[in-house]
N, C-alpha and C. Protein backbone atom coordinates (compact mmCIF):
# COMPACT_ATOMS: atom_id res chain seq x y z
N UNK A 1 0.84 -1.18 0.00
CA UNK A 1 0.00 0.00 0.00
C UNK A 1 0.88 1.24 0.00
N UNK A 2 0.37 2.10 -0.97
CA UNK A 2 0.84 3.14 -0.99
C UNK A 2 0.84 4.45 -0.15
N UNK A 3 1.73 5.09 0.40
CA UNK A 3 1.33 6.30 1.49
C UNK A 3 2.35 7.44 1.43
N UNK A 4 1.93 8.47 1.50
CA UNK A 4 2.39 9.32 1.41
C UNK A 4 2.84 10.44 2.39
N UNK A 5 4.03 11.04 2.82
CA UNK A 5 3.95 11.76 4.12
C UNK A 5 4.51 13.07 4.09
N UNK A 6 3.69 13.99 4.55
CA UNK A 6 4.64 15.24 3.80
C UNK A 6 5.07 15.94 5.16
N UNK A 7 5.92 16.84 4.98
CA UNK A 7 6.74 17.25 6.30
C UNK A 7 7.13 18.68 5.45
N UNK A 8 7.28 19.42 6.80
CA UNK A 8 7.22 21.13 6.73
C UNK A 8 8.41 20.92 6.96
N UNK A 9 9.26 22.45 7.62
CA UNK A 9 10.22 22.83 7.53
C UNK A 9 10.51 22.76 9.08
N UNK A 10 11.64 22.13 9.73
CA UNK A 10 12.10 21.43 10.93
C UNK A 10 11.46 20.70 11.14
N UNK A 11 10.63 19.95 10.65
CA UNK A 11 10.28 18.18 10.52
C UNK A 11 11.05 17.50 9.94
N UNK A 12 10.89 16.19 10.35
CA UNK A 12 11.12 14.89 9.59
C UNK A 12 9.93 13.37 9.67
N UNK A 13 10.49 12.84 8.86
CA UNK A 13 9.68 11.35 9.07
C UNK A 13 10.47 9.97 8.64
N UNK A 14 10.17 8.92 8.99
CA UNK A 14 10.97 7.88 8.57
C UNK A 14 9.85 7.18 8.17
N UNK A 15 10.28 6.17 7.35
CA UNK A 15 9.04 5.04 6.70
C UNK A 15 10.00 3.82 6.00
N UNK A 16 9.09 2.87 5.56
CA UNK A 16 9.56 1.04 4.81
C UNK A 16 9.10 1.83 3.31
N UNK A 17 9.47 0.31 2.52
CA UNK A 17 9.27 0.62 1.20
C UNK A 17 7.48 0.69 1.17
N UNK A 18 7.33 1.61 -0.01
CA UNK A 18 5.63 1.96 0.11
C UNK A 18 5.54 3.18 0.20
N UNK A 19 6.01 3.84 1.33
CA UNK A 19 5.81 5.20 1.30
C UNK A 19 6.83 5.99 0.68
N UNK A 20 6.34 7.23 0.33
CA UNK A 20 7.33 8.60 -0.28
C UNK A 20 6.63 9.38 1.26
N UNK A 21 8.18 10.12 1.53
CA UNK A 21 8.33 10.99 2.09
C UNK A 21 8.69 12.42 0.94
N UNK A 22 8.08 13.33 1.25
CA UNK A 22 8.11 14.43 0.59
C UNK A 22 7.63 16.19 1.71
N UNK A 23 8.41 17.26 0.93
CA UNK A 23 8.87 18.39 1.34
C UNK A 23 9.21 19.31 0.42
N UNK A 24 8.93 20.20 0.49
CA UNK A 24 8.79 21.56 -0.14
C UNK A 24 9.25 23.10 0.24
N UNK A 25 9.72 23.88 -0.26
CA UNK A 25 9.90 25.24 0.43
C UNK A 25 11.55 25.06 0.88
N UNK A 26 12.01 24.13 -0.14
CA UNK A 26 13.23 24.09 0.27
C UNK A 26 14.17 24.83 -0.33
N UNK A 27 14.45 25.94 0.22
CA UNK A 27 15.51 27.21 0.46
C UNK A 27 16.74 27.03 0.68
N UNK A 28 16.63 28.20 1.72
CA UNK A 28 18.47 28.01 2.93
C UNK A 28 18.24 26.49 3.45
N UNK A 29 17.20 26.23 3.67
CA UNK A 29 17.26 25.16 4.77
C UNK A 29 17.96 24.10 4.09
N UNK A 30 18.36 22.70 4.36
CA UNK A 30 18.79 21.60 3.89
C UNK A 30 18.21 20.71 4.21
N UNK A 31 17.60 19.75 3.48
CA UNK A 31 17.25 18.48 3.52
C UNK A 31 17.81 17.13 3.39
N UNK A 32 18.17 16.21 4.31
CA UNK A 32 18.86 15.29 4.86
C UNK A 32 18.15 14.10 4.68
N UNK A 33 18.74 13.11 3.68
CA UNK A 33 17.87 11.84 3.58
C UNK A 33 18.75 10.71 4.31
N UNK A 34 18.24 10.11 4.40
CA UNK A 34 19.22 8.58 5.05
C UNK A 34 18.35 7.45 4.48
N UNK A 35 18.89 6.57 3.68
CA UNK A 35 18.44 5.00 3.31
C UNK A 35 19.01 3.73 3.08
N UNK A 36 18.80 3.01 4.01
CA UNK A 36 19.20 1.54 3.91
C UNK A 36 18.43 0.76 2.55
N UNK A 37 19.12 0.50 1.96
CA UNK A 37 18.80 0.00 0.54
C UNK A 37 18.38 -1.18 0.84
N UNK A 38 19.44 -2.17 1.48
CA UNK A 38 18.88 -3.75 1.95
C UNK A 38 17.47 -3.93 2.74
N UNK A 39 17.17 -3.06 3.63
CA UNK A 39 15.99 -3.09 4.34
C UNK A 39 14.97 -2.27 3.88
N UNK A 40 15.26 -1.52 3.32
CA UNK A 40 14.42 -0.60 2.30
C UNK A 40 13.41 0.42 3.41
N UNK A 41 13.99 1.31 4.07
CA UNK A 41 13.71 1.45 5.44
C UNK A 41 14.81 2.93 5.47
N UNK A 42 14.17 4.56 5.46
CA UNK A 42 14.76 5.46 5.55
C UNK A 42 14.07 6.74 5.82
N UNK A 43 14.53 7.81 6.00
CA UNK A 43 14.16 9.20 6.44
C UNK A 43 14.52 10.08 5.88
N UNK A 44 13.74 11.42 6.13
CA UNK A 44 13.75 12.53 5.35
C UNK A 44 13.57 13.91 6.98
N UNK A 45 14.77 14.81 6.84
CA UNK A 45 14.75 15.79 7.50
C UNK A 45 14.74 17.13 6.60
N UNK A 46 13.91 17.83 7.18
CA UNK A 46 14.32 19.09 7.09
C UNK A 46 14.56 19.91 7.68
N UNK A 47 15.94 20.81 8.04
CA UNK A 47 16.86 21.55 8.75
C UNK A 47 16.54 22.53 8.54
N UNK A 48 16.31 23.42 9.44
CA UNK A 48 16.33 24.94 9.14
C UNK A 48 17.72 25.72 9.14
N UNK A 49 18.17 25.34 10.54
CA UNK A 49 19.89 26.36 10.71
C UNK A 49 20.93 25.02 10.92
N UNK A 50 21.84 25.01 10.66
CA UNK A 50 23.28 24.16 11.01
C UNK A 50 23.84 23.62 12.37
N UNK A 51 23.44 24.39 13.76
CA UNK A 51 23.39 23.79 15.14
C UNK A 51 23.23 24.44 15.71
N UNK A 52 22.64 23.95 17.23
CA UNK A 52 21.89 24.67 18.25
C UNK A 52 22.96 25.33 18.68
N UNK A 53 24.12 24.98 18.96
CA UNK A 53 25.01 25.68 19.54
C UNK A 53 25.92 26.63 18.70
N UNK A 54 25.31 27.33 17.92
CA UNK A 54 25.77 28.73 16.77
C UNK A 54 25.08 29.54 16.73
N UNK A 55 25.32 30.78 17.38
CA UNK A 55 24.25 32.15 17.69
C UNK A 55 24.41 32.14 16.11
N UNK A 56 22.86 32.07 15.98
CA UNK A 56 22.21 33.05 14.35
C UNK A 56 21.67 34.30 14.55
N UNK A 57 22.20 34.74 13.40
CA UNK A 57 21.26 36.04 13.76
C UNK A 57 19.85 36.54 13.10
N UNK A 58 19.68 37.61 13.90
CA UNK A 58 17.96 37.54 14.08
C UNK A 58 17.36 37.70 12.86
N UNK A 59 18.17 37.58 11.35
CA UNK A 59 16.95 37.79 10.12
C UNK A 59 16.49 36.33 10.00
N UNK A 60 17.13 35.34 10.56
CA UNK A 60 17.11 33.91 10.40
C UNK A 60 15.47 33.54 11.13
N UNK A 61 15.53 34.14 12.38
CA UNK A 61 14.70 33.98 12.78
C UNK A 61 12.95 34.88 12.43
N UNK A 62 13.21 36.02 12.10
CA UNK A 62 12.08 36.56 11.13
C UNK A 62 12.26 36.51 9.50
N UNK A 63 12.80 35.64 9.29
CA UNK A 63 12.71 35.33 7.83
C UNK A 63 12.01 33.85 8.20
N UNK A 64 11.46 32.99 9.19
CA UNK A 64 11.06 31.93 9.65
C UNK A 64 9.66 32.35 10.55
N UNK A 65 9.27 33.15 10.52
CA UNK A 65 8.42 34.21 11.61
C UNK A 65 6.68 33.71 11.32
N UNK A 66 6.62 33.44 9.68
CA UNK A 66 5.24 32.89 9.40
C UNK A 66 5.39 31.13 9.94
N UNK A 67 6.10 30.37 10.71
CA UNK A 67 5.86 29.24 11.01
C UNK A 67 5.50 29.09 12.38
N UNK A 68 4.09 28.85 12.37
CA UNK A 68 3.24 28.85 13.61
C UNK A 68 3.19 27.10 14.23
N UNK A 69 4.78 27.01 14.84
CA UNK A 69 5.33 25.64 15.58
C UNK A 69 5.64 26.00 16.73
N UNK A 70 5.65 25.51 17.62
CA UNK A 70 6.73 25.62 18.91
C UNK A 70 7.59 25.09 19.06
N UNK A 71 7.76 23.61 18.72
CA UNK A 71 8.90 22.82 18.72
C UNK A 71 9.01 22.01 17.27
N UNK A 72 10.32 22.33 16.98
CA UNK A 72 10.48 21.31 15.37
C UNK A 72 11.72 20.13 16.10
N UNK A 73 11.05 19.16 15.42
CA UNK A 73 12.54 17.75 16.16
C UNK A 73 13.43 17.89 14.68
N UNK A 74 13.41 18.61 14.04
CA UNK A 74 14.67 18.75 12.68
C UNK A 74 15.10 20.03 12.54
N UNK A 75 14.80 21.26 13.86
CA UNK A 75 15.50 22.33 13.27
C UNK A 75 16.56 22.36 13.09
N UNK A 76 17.68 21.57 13.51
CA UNK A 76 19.15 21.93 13.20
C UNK A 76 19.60 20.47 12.48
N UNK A 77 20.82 20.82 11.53
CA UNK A 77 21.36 20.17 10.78
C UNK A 77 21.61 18.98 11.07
N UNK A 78 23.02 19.53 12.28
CA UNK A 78 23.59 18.25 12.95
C UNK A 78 22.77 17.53 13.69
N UNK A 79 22.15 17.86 14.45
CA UNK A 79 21.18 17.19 15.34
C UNK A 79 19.94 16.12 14.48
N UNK A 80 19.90 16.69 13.26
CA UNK A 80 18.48 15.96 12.59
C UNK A 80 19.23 14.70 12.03
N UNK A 81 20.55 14.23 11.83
CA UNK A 81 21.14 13.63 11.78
C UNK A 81 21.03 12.51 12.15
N UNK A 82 21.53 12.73 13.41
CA UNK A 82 21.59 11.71 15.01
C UNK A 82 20.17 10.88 14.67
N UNK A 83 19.00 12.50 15.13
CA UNK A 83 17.32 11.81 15.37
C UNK A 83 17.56 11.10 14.02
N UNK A 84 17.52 11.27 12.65
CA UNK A 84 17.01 10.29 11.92
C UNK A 84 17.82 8.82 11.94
N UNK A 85 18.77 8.79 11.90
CA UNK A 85 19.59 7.90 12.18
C UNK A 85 18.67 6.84 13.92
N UNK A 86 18.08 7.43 14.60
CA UNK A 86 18.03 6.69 15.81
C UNK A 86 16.22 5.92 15.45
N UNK A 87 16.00 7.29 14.74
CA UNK A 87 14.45 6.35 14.18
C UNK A 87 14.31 5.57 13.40
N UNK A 88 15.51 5.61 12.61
CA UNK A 88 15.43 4.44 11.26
C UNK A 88 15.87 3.20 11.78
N UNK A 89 16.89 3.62 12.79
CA UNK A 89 17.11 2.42 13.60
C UNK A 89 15.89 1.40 14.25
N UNK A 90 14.76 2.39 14.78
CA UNK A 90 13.60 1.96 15.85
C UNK A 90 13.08 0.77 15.04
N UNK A 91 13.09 1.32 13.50
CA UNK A 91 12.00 0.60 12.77
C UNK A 91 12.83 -0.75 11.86
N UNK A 92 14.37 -0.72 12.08
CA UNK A 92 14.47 -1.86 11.35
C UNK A 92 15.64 -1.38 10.64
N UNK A 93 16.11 -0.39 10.18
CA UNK A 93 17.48 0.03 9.23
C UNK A 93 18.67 -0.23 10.56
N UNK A 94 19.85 0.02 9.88
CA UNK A 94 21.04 -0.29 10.04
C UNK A 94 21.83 0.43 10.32
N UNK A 95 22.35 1.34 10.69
CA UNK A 95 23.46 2.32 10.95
C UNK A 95 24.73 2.48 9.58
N UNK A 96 25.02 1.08 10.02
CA UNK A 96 26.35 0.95 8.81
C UNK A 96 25.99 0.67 7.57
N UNK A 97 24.28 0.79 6.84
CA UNK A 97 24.38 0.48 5.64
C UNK A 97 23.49 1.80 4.95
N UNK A 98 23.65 3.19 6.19
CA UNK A 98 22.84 3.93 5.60
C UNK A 98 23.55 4.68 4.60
N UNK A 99 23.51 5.87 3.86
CA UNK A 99 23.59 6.12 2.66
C UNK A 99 22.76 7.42 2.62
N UNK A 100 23.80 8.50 2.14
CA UNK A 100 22.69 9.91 2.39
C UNK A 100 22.84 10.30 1.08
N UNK A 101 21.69 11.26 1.12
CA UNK A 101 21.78 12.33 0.12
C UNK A 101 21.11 13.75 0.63
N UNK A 102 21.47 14.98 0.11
CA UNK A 102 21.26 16.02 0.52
C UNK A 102 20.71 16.90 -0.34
N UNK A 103 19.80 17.97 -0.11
CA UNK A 103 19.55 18.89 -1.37
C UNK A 103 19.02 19.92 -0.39
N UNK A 104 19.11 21.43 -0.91
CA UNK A 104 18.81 22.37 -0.61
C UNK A 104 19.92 23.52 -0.19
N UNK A 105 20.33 24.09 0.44
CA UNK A 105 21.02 24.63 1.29
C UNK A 105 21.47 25.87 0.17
N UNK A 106 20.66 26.69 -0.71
CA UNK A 106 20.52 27.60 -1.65
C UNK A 106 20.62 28.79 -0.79
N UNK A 107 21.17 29.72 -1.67
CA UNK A 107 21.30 31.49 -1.07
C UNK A 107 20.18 32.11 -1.38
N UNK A 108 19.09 32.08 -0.34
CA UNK A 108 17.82 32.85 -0.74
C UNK A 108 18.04 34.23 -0.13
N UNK A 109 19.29 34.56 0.63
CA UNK A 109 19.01 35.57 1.83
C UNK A 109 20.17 36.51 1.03
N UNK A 110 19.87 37.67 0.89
CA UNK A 110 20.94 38.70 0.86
C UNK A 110 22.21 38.38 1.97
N UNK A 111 23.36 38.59 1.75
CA UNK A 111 24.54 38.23 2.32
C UNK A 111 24.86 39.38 2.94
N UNK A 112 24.76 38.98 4.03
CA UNK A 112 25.28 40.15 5.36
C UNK A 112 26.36 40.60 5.52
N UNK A 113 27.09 41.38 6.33
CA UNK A 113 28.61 41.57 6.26
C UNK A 113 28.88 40.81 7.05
N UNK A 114 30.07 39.91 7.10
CA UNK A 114 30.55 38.91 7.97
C UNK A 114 30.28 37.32 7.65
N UNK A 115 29.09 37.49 6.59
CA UNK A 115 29.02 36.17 6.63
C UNK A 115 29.20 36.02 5.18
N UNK A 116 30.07 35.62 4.61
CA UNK A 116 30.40 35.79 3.18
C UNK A 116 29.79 34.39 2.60
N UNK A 117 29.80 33.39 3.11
CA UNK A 117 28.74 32.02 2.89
C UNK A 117 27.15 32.49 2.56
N UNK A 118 26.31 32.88 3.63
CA UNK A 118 25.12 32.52 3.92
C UNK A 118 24.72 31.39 4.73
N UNK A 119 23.51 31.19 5.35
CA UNK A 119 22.57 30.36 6.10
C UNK A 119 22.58 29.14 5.33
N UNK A 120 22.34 29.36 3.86
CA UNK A 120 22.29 28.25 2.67
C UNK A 120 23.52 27.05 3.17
N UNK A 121 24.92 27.48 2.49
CA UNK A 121 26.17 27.31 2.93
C UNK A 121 26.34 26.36 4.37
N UNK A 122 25.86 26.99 5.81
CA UNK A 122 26.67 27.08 6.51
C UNK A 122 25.80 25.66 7.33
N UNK A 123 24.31 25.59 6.72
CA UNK A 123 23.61 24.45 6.74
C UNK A 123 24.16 23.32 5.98
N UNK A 124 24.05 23.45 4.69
CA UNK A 124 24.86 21.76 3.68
C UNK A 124 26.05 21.61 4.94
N UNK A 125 26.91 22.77 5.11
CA UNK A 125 28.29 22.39 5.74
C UNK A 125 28.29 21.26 7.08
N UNK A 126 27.53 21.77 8.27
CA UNK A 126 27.01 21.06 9.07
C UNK A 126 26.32 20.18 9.25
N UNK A 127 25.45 19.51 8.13
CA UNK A 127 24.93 18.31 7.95
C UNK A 127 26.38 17.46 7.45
N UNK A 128 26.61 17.86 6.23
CA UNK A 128 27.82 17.18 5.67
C UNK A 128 29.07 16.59 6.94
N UNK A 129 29.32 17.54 7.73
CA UNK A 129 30.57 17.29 8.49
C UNK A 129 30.08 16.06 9.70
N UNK A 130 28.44 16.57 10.11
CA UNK A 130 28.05 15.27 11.30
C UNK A 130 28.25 13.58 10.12
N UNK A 131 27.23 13.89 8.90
CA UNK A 131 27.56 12.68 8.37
C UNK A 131 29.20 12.27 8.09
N UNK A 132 29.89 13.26 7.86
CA UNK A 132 31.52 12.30 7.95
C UNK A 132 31.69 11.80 9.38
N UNK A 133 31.30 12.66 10.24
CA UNK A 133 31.71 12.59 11.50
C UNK A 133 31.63 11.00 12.15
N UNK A 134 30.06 10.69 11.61
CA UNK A 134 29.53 9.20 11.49
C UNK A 134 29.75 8.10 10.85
N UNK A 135 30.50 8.74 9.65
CA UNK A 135 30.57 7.55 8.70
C UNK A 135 29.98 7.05 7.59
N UNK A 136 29.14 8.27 7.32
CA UNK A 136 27.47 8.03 6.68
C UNK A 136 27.82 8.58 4.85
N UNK A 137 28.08 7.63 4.19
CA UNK A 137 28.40 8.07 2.75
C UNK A 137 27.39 9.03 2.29
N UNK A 138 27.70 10.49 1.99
CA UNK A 138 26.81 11.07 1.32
C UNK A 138 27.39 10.37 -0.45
N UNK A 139 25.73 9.72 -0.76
CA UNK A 139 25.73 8.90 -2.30
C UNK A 139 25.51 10.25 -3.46
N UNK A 140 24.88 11.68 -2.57
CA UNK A 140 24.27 12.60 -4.03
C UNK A 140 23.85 13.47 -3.07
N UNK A 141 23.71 14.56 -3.90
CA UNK A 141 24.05 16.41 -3.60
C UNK A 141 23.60 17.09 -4.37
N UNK A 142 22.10 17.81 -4.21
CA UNK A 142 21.69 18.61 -5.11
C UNK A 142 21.49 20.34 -4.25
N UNK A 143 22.68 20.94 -4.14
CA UNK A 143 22.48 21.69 -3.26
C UNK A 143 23.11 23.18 -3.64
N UNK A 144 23.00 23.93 -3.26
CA UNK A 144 23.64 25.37 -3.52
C UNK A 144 21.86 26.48 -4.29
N UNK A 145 23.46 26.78 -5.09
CA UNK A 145 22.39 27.88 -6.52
C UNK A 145 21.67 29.05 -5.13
N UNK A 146 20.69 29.35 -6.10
CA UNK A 146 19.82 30.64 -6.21
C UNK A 146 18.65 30.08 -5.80
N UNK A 147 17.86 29.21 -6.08
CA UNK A 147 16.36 29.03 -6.59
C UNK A 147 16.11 27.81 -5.25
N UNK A 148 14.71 27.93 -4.85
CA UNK A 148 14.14 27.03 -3.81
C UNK A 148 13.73 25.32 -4.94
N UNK A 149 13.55 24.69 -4.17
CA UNK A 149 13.90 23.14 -4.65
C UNK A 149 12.68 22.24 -3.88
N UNK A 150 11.94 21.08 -4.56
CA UNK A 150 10.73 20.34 -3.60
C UNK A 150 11.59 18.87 -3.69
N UNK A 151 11.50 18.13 -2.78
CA UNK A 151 11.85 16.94 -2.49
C UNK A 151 11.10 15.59 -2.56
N UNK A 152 11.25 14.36 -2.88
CA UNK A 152 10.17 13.72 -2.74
C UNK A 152 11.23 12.36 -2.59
N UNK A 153 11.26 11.13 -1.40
CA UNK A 153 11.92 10.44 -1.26
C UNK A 153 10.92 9.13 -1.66
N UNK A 154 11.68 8.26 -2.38
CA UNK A 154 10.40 7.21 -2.39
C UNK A 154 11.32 5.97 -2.06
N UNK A 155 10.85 5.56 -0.96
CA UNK A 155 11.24 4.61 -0.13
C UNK A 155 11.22 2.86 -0.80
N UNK A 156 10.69 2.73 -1.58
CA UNK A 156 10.91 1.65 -2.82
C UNK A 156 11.94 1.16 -2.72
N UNK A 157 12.80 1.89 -3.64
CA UNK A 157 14.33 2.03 -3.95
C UNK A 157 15.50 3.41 -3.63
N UNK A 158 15.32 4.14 -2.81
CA UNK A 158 15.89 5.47 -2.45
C UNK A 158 16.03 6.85 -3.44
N UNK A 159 15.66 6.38 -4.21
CA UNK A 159 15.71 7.61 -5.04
C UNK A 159 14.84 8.80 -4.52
N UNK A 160 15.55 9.82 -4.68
CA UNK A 160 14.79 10.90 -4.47
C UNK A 160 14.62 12.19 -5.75
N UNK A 161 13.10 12.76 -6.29
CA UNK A 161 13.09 13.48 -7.04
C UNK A 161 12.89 14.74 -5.97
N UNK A 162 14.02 15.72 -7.52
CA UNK A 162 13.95 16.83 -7.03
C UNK A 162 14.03 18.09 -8.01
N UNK A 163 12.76 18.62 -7.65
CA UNK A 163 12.49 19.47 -8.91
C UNK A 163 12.79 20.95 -8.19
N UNK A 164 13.32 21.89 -9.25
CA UNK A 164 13.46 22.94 -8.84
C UNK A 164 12.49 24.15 -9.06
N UNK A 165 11.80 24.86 -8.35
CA UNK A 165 11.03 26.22 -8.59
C UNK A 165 11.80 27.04 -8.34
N UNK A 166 11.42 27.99 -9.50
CA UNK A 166 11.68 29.50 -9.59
C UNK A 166 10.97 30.57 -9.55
């Protein structure tokens, strides 16, 4: 049976083969997949900032101002990591046979003085470095540019489409 699960921005979800996980509005933020191919059993985050422990500054947070959440379990990069990694675990995946891919982490924000990267940037960076940190092969990378990007993971076979809006 087929199912479908869609997730906002500092969400995530994990699912078996059958379901697509899918996400949209993907900007600065970065989106973090993890999939065990053998168990067919993986997750989809979406990150807003790079880690809890990095003062952002405040356009980050009113450029995020229309999201009426209190708590997201994927606002930060590194951290959405760990969680997806511990839920894919709950349900049956593997640690050592996961397999990432990433997309998003685009310059939607005028570039401030001091930060010659961007939010875009400094997100891919911090997902990227926890997955080396782990061990976690990033397999594919659709990330940078200008333009916001929609995601759609289909848990089948891991592929993920990703179309770009302009």
């Amino acid at each position: 049976m087929h199912q479908t699960i869609n997730i906002d921005m500092g969400e995530m979800a994990v699912g078996y083969n059958g379901t697509h996980i899918k996400t949209g509005s993907i900007g600065s933020c970065i989106v973090i997949v993890l999939y065990d191919y053998e168990a067919k059993i993986g997750g989809m985050a979406h990150a807003m900032l790079p880690s809890r422990g990095e003062r952002q500054i405040d356009l980050i947070n009113e450029a995020r101002a229309h999201i009426n959440k209190t708590e997201f379990v994927a606002r930060y990069a590194d951290e959405s990591v760990d969680r997806l990694i511990k839920e894919i675990e709950k349900i049956g995946g593997k640690r050592e046979r996961l397999k990432a891919k990433l997309t998003g982490g685009a310059r939607m924000f005028k570039v401030l003085n001091g930060d010659k990267d961007g939010i875009g940037y400094q997100n891919f960076e911090s997902a990227k470095r926890r997955l080396q940190e782990l061990g976690i092969p990033i397999e594919n990378e659709e990330t940078g540019g200008t333009v916001g990007r929609v995601a759609d993971l289909n848990l089948e076979n891991g592929l993920v489409d990703v179309s770009t809006k302009m």
